[in-house]
C-alpha atoms as a PDB file:
ATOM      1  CA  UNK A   1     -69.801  36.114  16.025  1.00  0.00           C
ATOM      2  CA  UNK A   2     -72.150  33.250  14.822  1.00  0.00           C
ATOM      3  CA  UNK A   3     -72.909  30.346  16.952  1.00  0.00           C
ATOM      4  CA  UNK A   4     -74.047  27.265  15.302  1.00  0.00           C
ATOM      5  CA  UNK A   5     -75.722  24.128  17.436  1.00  0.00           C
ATOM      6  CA  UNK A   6     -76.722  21.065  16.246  1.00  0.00           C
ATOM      7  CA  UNK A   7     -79.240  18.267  16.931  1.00  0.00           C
ATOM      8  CA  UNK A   8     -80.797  15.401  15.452  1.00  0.00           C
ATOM      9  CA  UNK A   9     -77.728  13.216  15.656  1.00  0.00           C
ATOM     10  CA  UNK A  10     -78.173   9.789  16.758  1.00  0.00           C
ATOM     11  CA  UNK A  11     -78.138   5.716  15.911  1.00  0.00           C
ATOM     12  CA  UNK A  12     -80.236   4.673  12.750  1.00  0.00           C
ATOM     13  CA  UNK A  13     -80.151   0.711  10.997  1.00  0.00           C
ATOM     14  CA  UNK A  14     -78.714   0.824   7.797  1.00  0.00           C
ATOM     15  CA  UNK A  15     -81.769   1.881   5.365  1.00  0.00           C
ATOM     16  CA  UNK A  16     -83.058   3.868   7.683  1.00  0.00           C
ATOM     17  CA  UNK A  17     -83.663   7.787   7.608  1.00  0.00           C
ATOM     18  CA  UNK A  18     -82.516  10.772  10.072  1.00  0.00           C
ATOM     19  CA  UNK A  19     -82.766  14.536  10.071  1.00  0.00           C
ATOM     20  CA  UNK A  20     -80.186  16.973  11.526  1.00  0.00           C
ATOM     21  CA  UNK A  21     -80.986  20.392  11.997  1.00  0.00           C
ATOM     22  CA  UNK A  22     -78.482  23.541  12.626  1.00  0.00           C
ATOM     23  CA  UNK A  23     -79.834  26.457  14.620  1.00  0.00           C
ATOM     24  CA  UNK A  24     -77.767  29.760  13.829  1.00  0.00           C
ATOM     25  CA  UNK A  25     -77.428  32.600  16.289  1.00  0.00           C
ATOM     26  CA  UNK A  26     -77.935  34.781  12.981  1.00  0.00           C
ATOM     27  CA  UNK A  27     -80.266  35.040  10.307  1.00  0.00           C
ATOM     28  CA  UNK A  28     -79.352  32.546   7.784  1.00  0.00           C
ATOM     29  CA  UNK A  29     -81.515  34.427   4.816  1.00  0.00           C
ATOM     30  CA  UNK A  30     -79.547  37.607   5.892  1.00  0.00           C
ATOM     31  CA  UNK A  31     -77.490  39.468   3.031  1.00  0.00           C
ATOM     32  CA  UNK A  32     -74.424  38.531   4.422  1.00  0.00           C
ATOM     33  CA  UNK A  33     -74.568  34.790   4.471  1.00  0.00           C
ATOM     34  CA  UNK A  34     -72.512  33.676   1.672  1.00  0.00           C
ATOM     35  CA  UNK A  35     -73.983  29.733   2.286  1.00  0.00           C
ATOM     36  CA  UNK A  36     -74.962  27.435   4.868  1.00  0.00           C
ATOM     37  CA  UNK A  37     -74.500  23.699   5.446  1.00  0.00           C
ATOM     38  CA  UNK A  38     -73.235  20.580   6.128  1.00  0.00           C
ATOM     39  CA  UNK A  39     -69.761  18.660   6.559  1.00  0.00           C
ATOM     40  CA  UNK A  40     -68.825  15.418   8.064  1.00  0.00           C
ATOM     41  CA  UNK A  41     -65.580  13.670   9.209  1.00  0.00           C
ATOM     42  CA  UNK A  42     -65.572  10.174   9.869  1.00  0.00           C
ATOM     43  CA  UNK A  43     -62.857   8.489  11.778  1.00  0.00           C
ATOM     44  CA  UNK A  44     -59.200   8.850  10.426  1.00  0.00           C
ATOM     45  CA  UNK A  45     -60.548  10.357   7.372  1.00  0.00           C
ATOM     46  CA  UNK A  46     -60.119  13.791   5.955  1.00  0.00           C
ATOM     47  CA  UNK A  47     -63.806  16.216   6.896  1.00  0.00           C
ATOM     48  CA  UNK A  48     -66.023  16.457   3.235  1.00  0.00           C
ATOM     49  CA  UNK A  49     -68.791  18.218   2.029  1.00  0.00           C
ATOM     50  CA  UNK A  50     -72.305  16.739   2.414  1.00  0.00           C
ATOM     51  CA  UNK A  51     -74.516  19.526   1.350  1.00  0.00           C
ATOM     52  CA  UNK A  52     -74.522  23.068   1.305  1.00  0.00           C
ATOM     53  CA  UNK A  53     -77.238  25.890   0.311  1.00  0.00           C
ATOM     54  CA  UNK A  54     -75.637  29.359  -1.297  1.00  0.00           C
ATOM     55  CA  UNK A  55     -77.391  32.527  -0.398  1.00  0.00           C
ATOM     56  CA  UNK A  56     -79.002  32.359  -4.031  1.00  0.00           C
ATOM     57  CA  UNK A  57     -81.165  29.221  -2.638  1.00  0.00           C
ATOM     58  CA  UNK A  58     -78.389  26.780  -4.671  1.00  0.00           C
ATOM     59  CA  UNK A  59     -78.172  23.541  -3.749  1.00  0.00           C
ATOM     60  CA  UNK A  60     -74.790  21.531  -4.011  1.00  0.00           C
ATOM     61  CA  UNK A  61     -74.174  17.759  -2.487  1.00  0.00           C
ATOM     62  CA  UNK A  62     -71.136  15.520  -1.864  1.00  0.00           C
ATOM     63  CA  UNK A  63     -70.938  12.911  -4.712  1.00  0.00           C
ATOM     64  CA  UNK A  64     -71.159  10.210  -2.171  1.00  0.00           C
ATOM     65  CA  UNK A  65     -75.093  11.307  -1.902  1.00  0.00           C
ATOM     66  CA  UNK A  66     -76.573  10.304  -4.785  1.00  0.00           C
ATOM     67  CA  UNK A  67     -79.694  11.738  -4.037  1.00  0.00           C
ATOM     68  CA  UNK A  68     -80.453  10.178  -0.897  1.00  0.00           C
ATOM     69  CA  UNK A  69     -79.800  13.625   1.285  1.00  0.00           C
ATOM     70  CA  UNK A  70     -81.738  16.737   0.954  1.00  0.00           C
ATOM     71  CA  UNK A  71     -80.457  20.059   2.703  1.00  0.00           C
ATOM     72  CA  UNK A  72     -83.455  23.201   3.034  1.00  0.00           C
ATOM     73  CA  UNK A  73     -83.763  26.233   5.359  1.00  0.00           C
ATOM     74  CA  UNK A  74     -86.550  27.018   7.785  1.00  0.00           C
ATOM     75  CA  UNK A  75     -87.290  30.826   7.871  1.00  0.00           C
ATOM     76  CA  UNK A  76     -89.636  30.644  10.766  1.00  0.00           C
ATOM     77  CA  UNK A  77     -86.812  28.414  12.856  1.00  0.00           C
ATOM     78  CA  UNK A  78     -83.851  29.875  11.251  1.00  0.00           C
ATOM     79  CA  UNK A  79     -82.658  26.483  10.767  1.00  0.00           C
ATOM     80  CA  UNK A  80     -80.641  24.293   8.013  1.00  0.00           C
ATOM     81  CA  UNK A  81     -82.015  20.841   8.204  1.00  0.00           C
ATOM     82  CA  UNK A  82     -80.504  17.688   6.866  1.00  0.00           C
ATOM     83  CA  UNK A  83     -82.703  15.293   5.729  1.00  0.00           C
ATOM     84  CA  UNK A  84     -80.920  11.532   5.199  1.00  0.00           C
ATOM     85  CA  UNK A  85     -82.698   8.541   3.806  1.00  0.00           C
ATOM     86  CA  UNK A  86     -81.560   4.835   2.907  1.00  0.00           C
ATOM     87  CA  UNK A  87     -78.474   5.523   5.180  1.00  0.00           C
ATOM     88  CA  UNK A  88     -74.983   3.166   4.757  1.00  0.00           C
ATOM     89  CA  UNK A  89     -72.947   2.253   7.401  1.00  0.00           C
ATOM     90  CA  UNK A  90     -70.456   4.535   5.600  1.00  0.00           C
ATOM     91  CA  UNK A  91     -72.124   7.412   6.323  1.00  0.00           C
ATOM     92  CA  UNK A  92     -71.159   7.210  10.033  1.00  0.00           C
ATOM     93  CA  UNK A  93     -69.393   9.985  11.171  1.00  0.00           C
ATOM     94  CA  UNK A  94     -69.124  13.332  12.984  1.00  0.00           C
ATOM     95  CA  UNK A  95     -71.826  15.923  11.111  1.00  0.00           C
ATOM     96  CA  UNK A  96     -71.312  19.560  11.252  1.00  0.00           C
ATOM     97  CA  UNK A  97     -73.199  22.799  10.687  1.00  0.00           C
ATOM     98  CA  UNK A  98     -71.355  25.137   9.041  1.00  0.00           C
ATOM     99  CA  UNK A  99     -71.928  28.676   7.668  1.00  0.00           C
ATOM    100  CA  UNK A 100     -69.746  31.805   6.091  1.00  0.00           C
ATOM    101  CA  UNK A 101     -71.090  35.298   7.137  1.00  0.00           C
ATOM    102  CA  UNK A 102     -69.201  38.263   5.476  1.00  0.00           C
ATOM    103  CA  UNK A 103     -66.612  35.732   4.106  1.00  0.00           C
ATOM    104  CA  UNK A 104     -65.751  34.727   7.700  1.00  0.00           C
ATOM    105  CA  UNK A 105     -66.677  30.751   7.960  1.00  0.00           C
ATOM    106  CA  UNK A 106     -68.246  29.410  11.689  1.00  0.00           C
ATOM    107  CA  UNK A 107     -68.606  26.055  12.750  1.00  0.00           C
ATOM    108  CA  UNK A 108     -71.068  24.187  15.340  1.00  0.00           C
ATOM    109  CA  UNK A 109     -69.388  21.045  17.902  1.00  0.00           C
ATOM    110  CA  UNK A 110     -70.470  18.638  15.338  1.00  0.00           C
ATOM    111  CA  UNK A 111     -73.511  15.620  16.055  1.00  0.00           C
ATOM    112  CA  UNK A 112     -72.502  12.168  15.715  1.00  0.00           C
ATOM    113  CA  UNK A 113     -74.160   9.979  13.285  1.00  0.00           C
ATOM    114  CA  UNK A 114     -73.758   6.175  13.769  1.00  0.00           C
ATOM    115  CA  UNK A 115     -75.023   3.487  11.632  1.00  0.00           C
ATOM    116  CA  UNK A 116     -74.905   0.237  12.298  1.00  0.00           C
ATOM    117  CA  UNK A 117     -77.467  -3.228  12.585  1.00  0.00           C
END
């Protein structure tokens, strides 16, 4: 069993910047982490991919980012961070950590993520 909590959820302006960060209650760089990362569901809409991080150290995003997210892993914290700039008021929804250890996928409660002026 993998528990997954997250933080760094909160109210931003439009333009501005936030970073969420996903604590696992298992190594993340361990050999049976398949990938780590992020999903969000916004309200009445289907949950999508924002970024996720394969054990090989690849990088993948949701389309909708355009280069304004970047996901990375702290070894010393044994966290996967979020880092969002030049936010939209689109981007408000529900974020959550999620990971797949020996093929078995865990999720965290989810942080909300509101933009708005």
């Amino acid at each position: 069993q993998v528990q997954l909590v997250e933080s760094g959820g909160g109210l931003v302006q439009p333009g501005g910047s936030l970073t969420l960060s996903c604590a696992a209650s298992r190594s993340i760089f361990s050999m049976n982490v398949n990938r780590v990362g992020w999903y969000r569901q916004a309200p009445g809409k289907r949950r999508e991919l924002v970024a996720i991080i394969t054990s090989g150290g690849v990088r993948m995003y949701g389309d909708f980012v355009k280069g304004r997210f970047a996901i990375s892993r702290d070894n010393g914290k044994n966290t996967v961070d979020l880092q969002m700039n030049s936010l939209k008021i689109e981007d408000t929804a529900v974020y959550y950590c999620n990971g797949v250890w020996d093929t078995i996928d865990y999720w965290g409660q989810g942080t909300q993520v509101t933009v708005s002026s």
